[in-house]
Protein backbone atom coordinates (compact mmCIF):
# COMPACT_ATOMS: atom_id res chain seq x y z
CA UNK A 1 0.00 0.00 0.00
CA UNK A 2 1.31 3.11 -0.83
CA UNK A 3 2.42 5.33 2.13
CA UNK A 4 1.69 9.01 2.29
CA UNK A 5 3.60 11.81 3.60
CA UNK A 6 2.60 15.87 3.34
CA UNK A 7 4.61 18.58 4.46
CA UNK A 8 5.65 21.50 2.85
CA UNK A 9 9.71 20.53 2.67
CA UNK A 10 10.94 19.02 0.17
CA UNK A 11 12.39 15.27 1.53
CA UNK A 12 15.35 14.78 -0.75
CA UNK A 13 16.88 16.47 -3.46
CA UNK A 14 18.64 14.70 -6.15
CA UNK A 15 21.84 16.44 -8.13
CA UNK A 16 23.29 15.37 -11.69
CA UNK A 17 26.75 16.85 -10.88
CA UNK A 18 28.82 18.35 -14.31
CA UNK A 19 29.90 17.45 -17.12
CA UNK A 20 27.78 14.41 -19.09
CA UNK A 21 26.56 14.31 -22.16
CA UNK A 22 23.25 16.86 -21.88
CA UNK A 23 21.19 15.12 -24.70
CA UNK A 24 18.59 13.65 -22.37
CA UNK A 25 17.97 13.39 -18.90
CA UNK A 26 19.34 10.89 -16.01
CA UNK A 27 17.28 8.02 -15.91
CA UNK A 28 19.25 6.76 -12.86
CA UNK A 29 17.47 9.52 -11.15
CA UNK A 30 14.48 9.48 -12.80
CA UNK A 31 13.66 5.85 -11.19
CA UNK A 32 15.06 7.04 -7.68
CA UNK A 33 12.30 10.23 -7.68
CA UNK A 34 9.67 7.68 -9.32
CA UNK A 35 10.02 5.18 -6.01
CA UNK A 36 9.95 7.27 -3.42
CA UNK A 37 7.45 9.72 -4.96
CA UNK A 38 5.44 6.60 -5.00
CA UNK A 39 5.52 6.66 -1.49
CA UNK A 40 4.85 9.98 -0.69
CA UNK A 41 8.42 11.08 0.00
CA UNK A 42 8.62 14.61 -1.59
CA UNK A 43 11.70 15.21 -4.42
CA UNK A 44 13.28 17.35 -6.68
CA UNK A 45 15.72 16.71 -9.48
CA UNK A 46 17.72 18.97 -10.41
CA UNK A 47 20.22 18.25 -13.95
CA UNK A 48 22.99 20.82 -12.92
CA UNK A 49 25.07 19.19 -15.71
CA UNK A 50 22.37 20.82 -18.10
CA UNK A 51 22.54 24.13 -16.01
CA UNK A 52 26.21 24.32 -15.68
CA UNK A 53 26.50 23.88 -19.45
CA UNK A 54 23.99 26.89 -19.58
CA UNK A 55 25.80 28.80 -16.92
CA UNK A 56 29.37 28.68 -19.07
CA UNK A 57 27.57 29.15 -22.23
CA UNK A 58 26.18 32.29 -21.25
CA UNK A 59 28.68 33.89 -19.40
CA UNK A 60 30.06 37.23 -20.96
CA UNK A 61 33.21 36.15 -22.49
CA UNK A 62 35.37 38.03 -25.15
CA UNK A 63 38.77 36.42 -27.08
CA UNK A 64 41.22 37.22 -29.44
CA UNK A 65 42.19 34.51 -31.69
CA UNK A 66 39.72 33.28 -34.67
CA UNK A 67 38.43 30.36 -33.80
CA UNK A 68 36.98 31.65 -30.08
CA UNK A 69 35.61 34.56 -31.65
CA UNK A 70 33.46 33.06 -34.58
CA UNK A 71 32.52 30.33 -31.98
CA UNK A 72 31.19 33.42 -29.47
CA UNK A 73 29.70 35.41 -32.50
CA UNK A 74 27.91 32.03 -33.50
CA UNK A 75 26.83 30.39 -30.14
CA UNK A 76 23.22 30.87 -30.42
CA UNK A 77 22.82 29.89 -33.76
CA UNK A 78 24.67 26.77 -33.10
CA UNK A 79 22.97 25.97 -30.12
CA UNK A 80 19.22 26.46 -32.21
CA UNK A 81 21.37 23.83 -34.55
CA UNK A 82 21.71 21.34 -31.96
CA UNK A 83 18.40 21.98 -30.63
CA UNK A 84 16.32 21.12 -33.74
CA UNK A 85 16.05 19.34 -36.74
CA UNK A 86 17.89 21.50 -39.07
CA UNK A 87 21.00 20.98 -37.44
CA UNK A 88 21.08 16.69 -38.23
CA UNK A 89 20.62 16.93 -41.95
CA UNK A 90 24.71 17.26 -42.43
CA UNK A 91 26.80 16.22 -40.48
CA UNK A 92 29.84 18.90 -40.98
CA UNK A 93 27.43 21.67 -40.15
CA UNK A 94 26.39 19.11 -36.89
CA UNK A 95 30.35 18.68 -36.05
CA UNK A 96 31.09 22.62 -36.37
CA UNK A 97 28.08 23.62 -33.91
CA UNK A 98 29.41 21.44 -31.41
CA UNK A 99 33.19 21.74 -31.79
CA UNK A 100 32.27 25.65 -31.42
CA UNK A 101 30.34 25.19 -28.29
CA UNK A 102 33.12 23.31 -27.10
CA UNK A 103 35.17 26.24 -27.94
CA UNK A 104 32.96 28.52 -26.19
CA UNK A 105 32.96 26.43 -22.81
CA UNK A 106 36.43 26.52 -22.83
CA UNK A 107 36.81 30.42 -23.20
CA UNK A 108 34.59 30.33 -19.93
CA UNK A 109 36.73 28.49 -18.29
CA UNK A 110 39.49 31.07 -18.65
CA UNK A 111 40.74 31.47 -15.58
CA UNK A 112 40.60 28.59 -13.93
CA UNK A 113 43.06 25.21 -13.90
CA UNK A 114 40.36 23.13 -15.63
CA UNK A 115 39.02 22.87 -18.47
CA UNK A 116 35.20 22.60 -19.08
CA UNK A 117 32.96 20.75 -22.03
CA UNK A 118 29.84 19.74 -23.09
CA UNK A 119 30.80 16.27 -22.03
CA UNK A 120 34.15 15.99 -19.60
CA UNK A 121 35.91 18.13 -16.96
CA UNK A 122 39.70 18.09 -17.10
CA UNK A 123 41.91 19.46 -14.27
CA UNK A 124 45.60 20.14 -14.08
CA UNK A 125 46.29 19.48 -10.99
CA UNK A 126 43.50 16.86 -9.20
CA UNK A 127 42.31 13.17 -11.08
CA UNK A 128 39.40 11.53 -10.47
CA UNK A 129 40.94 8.40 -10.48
CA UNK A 130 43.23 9.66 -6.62
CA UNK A 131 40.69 9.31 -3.76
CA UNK A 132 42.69 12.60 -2.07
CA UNK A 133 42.51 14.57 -4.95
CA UNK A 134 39.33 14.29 -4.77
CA UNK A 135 39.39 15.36 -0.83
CA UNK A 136 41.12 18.21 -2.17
CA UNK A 137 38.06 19.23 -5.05
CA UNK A 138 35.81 19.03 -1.29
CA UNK A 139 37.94 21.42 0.59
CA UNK A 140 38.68 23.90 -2.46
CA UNK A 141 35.31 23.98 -4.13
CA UNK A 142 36.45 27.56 -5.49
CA UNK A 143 38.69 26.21 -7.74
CA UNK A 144 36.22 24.61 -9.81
CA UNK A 145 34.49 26.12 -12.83
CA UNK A 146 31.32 25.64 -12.16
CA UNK A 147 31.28 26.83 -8.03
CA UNK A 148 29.96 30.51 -8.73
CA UNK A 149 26.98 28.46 -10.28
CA UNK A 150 27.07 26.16 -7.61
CA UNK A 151 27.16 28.69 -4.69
CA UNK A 152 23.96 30.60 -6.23
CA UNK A 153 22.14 27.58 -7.10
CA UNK A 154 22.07 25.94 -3.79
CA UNK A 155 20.85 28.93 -2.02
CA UNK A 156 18.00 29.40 -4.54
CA UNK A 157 17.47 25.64 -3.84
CA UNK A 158 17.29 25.95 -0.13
CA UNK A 159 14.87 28.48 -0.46
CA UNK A 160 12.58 26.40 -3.26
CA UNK A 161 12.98 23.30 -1.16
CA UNK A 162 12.25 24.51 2.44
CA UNK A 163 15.54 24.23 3.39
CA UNK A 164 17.97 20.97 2.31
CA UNK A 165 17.65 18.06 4.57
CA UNK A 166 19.02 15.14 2.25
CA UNK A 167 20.62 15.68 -1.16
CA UNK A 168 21.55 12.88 -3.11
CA UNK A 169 24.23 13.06 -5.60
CA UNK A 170 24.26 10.87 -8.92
CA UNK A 171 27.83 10.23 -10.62
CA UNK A 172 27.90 7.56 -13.37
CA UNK A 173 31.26 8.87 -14.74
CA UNK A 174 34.93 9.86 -14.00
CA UNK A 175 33.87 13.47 -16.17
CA UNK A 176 32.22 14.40 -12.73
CA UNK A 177 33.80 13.20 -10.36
CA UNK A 178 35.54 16.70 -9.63
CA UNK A 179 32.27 18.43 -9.69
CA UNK A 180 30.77 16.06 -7.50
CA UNK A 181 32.96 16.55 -4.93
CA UNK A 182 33.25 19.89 -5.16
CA UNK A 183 29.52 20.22 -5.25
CA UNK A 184 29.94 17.75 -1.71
CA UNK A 185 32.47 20.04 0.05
CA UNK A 186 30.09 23.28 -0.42
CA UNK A 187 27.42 21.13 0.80
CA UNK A 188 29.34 20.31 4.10
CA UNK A 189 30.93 23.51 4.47
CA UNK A 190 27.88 25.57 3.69
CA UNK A 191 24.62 23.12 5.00
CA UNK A 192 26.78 20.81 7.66
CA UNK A 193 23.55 19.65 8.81
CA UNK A 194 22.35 18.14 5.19
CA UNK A 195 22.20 14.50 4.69
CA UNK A 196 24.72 13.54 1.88
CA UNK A 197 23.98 10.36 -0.18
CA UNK A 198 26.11 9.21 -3.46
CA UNK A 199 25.43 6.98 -5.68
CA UNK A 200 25.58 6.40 -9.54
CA UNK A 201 27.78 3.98 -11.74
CA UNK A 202 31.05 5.25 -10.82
CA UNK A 203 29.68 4.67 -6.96
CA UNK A 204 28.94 1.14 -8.03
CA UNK A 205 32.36 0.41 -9.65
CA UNK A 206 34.33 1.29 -6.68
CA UNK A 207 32.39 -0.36 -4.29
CA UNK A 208 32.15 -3.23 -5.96
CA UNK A 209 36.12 -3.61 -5.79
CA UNK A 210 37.20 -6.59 -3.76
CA UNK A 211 39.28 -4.76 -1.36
CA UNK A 212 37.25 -1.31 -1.18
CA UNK A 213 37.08 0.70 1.86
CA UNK A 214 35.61 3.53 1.86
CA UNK A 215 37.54 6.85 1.41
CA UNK A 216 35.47 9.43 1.84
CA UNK A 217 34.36 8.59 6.03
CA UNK A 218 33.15 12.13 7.12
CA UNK A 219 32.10 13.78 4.08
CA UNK A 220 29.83 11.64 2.87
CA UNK A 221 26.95 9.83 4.96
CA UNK A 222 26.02 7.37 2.80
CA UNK A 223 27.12 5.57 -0.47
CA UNK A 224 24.92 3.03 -2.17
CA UNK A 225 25.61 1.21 -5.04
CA UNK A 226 23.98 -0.11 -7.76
CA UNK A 227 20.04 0.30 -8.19
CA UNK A 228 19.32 2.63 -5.18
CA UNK A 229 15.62 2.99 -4.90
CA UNK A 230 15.20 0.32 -1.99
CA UNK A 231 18.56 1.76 0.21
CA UNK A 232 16.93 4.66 -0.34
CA UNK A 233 13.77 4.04 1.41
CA UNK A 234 15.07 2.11 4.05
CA UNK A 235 16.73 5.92 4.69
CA UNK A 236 13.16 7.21 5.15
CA UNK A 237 11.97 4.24 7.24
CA UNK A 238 9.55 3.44 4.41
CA UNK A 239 9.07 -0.41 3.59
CA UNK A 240 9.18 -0.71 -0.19
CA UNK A 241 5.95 -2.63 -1.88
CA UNK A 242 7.45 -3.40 -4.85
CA UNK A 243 10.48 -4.40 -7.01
CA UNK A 244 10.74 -1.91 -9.46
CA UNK A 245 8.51 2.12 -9.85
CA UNK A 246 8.01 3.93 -12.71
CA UNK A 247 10.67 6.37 -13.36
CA UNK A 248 9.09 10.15 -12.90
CA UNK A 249 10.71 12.84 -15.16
CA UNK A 250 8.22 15.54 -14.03
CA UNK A 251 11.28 17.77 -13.36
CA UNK A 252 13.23 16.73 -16.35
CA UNK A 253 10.34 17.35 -19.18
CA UNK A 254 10.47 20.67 -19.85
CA UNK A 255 14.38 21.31 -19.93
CA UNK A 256 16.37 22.48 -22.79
CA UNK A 257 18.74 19.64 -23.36
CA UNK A 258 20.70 19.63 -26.47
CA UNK A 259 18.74 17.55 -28.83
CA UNK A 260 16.08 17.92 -31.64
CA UNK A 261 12.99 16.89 -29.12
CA UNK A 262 12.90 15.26 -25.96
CA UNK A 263 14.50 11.51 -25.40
CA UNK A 264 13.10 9.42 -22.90
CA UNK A 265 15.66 6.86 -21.64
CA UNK A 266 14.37 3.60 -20.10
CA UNK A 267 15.99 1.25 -18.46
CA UNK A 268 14.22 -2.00 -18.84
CA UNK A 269 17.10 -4.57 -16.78
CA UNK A 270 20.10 -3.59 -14.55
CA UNK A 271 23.38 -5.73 -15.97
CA UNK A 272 24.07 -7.81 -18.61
CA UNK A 273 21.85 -11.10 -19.79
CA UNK A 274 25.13 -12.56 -21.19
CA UNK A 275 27.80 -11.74 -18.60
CA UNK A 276 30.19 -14.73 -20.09
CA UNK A 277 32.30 -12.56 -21.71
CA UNK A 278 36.17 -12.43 -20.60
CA UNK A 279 37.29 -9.11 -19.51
CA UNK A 280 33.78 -7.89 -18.59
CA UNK A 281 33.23 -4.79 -16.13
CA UNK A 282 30.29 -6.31 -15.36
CA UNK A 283 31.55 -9.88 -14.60
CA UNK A 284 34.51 -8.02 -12.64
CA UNK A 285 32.31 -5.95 -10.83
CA UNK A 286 30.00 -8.74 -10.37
CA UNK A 287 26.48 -6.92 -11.14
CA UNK A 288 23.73 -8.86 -11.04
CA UNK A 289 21.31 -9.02 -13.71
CA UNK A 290 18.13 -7.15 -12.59
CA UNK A 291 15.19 -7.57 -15.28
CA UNK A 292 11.75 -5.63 -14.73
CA UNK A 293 9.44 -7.89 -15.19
CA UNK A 294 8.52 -8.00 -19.22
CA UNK A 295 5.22 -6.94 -18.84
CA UNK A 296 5.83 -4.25 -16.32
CA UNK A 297 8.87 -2.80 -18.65
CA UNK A 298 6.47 -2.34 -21.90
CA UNK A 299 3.40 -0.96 -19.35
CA UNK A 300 5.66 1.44 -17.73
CA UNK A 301 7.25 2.67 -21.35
CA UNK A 302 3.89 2.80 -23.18
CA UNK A 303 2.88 4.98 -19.66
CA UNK A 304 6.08 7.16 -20.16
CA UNK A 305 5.68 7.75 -24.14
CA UNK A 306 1.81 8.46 -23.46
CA UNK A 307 2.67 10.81 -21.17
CA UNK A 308 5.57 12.54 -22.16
CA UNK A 309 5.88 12.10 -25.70
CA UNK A 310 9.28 11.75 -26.59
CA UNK A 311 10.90 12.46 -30.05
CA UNK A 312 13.04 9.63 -29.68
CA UNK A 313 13.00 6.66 -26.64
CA UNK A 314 16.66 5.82 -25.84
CA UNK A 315 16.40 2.60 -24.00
CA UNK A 316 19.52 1.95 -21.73
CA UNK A 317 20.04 -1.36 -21.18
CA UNK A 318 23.20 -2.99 -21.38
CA UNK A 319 21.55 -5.28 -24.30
CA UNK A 320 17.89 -5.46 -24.70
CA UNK A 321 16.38 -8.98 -24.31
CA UNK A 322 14.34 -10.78 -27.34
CA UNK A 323 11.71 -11.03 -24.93
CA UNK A 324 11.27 -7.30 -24.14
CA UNK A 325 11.04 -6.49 -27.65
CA UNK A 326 8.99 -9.14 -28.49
CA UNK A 327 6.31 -7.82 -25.89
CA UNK A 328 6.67 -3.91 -27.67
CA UNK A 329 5.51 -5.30 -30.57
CA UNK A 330 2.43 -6.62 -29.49
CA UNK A 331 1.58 -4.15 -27.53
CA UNK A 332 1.08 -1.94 -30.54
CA UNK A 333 4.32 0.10 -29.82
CA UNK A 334 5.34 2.77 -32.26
CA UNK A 335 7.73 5.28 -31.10
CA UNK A 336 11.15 6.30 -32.66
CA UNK A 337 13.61 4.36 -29.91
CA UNK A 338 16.99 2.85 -30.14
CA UNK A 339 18.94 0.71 -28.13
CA UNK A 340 21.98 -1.82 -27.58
CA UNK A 341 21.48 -5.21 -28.83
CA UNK A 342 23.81 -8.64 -28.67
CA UNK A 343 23.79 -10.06 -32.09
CA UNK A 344 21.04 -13.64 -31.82
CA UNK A 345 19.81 -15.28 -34.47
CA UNK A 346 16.64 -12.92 -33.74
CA UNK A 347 18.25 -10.77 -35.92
CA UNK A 348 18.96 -12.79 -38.85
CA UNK A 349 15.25 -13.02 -39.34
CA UNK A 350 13.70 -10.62 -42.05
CA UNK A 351 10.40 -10.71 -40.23
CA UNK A 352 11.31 -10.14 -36.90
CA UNK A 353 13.48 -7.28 -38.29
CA UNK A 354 10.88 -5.56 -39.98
CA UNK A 355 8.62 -6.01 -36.64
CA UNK A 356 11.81 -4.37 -35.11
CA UNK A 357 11.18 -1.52 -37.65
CA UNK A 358 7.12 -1.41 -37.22
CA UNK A 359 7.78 -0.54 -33.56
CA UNK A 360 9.73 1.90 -34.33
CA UNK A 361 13.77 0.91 -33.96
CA UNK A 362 15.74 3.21 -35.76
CA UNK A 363 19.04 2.37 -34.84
CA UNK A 364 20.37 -0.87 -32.77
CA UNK A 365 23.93 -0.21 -31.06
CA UNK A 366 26.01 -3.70 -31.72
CA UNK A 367 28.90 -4.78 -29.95
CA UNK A 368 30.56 -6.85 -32.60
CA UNK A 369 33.97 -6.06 -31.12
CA UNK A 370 36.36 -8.57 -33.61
CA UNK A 371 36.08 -9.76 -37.19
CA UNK A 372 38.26 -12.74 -36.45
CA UNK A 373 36.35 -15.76 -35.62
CA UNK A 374 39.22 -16.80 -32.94
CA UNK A 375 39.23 -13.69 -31.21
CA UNK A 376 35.82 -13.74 -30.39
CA UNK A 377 36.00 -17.38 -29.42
CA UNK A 378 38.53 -16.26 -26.86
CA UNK A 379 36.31 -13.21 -25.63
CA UNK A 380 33.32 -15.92 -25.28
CA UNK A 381 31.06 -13.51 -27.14
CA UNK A 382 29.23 -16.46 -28.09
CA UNK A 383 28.66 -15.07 -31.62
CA UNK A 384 30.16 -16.14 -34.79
CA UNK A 385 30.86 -13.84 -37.70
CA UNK A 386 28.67 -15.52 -40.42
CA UNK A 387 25.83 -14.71 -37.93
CA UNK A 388 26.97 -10.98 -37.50
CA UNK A 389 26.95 -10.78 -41.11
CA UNK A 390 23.37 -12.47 -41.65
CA UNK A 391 22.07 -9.59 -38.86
CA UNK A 392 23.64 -7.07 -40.68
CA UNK A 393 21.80 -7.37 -43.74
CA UNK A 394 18.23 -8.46 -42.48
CA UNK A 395 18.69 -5.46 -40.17
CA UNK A 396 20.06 -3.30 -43.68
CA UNK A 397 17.14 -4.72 -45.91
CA UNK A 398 14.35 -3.26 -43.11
CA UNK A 399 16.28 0.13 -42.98
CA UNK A 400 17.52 -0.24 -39.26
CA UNK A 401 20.91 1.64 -39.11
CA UNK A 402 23.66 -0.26 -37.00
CA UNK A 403 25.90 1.23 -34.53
CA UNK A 404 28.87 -1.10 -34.29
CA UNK A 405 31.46 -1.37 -31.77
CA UNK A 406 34.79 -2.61 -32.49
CA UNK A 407 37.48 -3.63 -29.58
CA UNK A 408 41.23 -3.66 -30.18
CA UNK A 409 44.11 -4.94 -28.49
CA UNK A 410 42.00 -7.68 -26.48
CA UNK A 411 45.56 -10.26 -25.01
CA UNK A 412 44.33 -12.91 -27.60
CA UNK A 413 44.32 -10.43 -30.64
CA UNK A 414 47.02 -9.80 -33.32
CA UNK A 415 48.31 -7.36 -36.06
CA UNK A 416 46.61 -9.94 -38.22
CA UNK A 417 43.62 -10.18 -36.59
CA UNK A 418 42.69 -6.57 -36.59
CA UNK A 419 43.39 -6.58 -39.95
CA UNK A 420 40.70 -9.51 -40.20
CA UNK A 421 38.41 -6.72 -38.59
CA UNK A 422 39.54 -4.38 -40.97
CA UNK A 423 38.76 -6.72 -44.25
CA UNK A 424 35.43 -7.59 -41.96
CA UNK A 425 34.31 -3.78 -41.87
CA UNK A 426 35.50 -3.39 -45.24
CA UNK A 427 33.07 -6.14 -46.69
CA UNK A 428 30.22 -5.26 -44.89
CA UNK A 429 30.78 -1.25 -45.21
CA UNK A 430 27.30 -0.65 -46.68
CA UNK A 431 25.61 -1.92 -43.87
CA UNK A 432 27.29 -0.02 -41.15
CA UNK A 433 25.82 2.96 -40.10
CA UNK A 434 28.15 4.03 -37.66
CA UNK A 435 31.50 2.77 -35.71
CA UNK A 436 32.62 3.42 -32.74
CA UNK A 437 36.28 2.02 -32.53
CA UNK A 438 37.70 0.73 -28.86
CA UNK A 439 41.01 0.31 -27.80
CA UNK A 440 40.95 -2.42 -24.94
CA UNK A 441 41.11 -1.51 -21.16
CA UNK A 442 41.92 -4.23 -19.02
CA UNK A 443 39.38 -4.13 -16.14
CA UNK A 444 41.51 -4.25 -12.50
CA UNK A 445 39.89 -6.73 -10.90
CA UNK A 446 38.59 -9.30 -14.03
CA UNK A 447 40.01 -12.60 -13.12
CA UNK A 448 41.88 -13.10 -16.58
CA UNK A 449 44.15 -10.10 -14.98
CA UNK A 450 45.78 -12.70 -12.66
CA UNK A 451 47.14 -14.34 -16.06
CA UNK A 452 49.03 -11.27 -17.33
CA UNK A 453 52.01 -9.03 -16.59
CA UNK A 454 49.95 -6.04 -14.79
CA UNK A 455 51.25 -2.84 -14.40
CA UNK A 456 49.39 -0.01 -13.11
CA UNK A 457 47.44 2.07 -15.99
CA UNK A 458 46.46 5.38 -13.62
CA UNK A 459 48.04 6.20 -11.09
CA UNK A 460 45.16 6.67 -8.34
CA UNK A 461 43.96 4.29 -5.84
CA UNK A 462 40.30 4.13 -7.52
CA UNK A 463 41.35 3.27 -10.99
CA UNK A 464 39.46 0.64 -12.73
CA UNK A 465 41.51 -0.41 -15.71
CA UNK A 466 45.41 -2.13 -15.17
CA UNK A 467 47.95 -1.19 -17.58
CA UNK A 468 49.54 -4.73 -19.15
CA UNK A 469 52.23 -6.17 -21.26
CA UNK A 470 50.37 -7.82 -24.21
CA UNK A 471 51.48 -11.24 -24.41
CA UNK A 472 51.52 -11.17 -28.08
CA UNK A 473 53.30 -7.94 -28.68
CA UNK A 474 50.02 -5.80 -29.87
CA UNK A 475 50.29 -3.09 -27.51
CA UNK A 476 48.58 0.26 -27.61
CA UNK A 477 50.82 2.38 -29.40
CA UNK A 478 51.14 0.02 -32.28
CA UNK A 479 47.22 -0.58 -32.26
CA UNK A 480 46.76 3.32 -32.15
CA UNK A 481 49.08 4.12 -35.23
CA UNK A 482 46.90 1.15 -37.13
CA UNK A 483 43.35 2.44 -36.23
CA UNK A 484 44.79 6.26 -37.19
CA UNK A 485 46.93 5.25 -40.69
CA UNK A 486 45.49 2.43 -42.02
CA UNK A 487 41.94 1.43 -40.45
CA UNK A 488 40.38 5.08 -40.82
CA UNK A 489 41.79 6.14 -43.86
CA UNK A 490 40.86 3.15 -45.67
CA UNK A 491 38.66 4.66 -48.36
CA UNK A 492 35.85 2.45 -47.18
CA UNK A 493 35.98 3.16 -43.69
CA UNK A 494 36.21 6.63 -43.86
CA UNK A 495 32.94 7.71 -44.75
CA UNK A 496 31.46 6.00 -42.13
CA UNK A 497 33.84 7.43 -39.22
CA UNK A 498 33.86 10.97 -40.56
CA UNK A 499 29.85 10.30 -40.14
CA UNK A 500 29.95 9.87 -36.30
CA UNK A 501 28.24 12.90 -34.38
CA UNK A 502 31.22 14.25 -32.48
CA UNK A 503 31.09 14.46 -28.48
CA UNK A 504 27.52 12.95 -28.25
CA UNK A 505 28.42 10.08 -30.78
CA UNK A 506 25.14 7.31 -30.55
CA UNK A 507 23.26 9.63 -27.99
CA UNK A 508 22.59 11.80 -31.43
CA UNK A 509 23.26 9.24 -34.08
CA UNK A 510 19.93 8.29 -34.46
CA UNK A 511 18.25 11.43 -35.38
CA UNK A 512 20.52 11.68 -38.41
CA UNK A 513 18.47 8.40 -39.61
CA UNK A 514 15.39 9.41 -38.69
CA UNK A 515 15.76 12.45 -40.77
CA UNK A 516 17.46 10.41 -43.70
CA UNK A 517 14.10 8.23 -43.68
């Protein structure tokens, strides 16, 4: 039974520190308000990587040297390019409008040891990966771009809220981690008495390393990782009724994020359905796979595209199950979406391709990763090329554009075998939309590290990845040099990665096919 709770304070406020990508809103937090709105525990969301974009963009800023100037003279019509549909019909036009808001952030930054974007947040002096350099973004909050916005934001925010009791802060990547902790040491500093909670996908990844203890004692009151809506409510003292709530993007809606409509992400199973692959975050990390229950999922999307209408539906799973999309299309669904798919022999079949493209798929994200057969029998993809190459073409012949994503340098691949993925791409150039090329990071904790000659590949005490000798003499400067002499500038290959949105990449890839159909 749902619980109710009225007062005129706002229970917890959720922050989506700077910089991510600011195409569409966090779904992460969109669940999180959804469940405990659900039980009557008041929220607001608040996308401060959208707002700190807008903050830098905006600032007065003057420069002397070409490039800054035209990109200050043309922000505004660049950012009505990346705003609506006149700005996806070619992609040069697309790439300058971003590369010159990137300029323009950077300008605004002037001043400051860190450098600002629409997607990362670079320091000279502090990492994200060093758990006291990020001790030192808490104590100096100053020093970061974004604090003036910060300082004013919170106080307008204390006063919208009824004062802050508990903030919770969502960071999914190492691009915030600065910000986030910045954002924490103002908090403490400013509102000692506030509850802090962080969580996100970065919060996940460190916790879930073997030997993790926590860092951050004193500053932070609670970190919870992975999905957070039941720790959550066990914070309130509220008992939850069910597994999974409909995500609420009340305060999300209306918000000018840089895209050509509003995109609804959906999240329709934590993890990975697979998890056999070697080298996996996941399997390192040891997330479990958390489906919502098929017939909830496609209830609580048709609910959200009713309601909200979205341009586009981005759905975020790690791969989207055959059963899932099975269910959309009998329920009638037919909404622009996209989403990441493992290659099954689902996809080889012309009919349930073109049901694919009935319900609206207009792009499916595919993570391919080697044309050599061997390689990918040592990765334990469980996918063999003649079946990549049957998906490719039902998936061509419907008019579904493929994302594909390539990984190099894996310890079982050679010069030879990239090549192979080279002649692979080469062959099948006609049905590849788009390519997004890899070069491999060897997860810390995976259990194939203990095989290899480790070295450390940041140095910080929360890095992820391990630097390592590859045992067949492919290392990354020799893979680089191929992917940037040969593999681009093949004549084939080209086209397709000169067509890759810059910055955003698949977040925005999709809405040049939709216009192109």
């Amino acid at each position: 039974m749902t619980q109710t709770r009225r007062n005129t304070q706002t229970d917890m406020l959720f922050l989506y520190p700077p910089a991510a990508k600011i195409s569409e809103p966090p779904a992460g937090i969109a669940r999180l308000a959804g469940a405990l709105r659900h039980h009557g525990i008041t929220t607001k969301s608040v996308d401060m990587s959208l707002e700190g974009f807008t903050y830098l963009f905006e600032k007065e800023v003057t420069a002397e040297d070409r490039w800054s100037t035209r990109a200050i003279h043309r922000k505004a019509h660049n950012l009505d390019l990346l705003t609506t549909s006149a700005g996806y019909g070619n992609i040069d036009r697309y790439r300058n409008a971003v590369l010159d808001t990137n300029r323009v952030l950077k300008v605004a930054s002037e001043g400051y040891s860190a450098i600002a974007s629409i997607a990362n947040y670079k320091s000279d002096a502090l990492s994200s990966v060093k758990s006291a350099d990020l001790m030192e973004a808490a104590n100096t909050p100053e020093a970061n771009v974004y604090f003036p916005y910060f300082k004013s934001r919170l106080k307008e925010l204390e006063t919208e809220c009824g004062g802050l009791t508990t903030v919770g802060l969502s960071m999914n990547y190492l691009n915030q981690a600065l910000s986030t902790f910045a954002l924490i040491g103002h908090l403490k500093a400013s509102y000692p008495h506030v509850r802090i909670v962080l969580g996100g996908g970065l919060v996940t990844s460190w916790m879930r390393m073997p030997e993790w203890e926590n860092p951050f004692t004193g500053l932070v009151d609670h970190m919870i990782p992975g999905e957070g809506e039941h720790a959550l409510l066990s914070l309130f003292h509220v008992e939850p009724d069910r597994k999974h709530y409909l995500p609420d993007y009340d305060d999300f809606k209306d918000l000018p994020y840089l895209s050509p409509g509003f995109i609804l992400p959906f999240c329709a199973a934590g993890g990975c359905w697979w998890r056999k692959c070697t080298f996996c975050p996941e399997r390192a990390e040891k997330n479990p796979y958390t489906p919502v229950q098929t017939d909830t999922a496609v209830e609580q999307l048709c609910t959200l595209v009713e309601t909200l209408k979205p341009t586009l539906v981005h759905i975020v799973d790690n791969s989207v199950g055959p059963a899932f999309l099975r269910k959309l299309f009998a329920s009638g669904f037919n909404t622009p979406w996209y989403a990441f798919a493992r290659v099954t022999p689902h996809l080889t079949d012309e009919n349930f391709c073109r049901a694919l493209k009935a319900s609206g798929c207009r792009m499916l994200k595919l993570g391919i990763e080697s044309g050599d057969a061997d390689v990918l029998t040592e990765m334990n993809k469980g996918v063999e090329l003649s079946l990549v190459s049957r998906a490719l073409e039902a998936l061509h012949r419907v008019g579904i554009q493929t994302y594909v994503y390539l990984l190099f340098g894996t310890p079982s691949e050679t010069e030879a075998a990239a090549r192979k993925t080279m002649d692979f791409v080469v062959t099948h150039h006609e049905k590849i939309g788009f390519l997004n090329l890899s070069v491999f990071n060897l997860p810390y904790f995976a259990p194939e590290a203990k095989t290899l000659d480790t070295s450390s590949f940041y140095d910080g005490d929360l890095t992820l990845y391990s630097e390592f000798k590859h045992p067949l003499g492919w290392n990354r400067s020799l893979i680089r040099h191929f992917l940037e002499k040969e593999f681009k500038k093949h004549p084939l290959i080209a086209p397709i990665v000169h067509g890759d949105p810059p910055v955003f990449n698949s977040n925005h890839a999709a809405f040049f096919q939709i216009n192109a159909s």
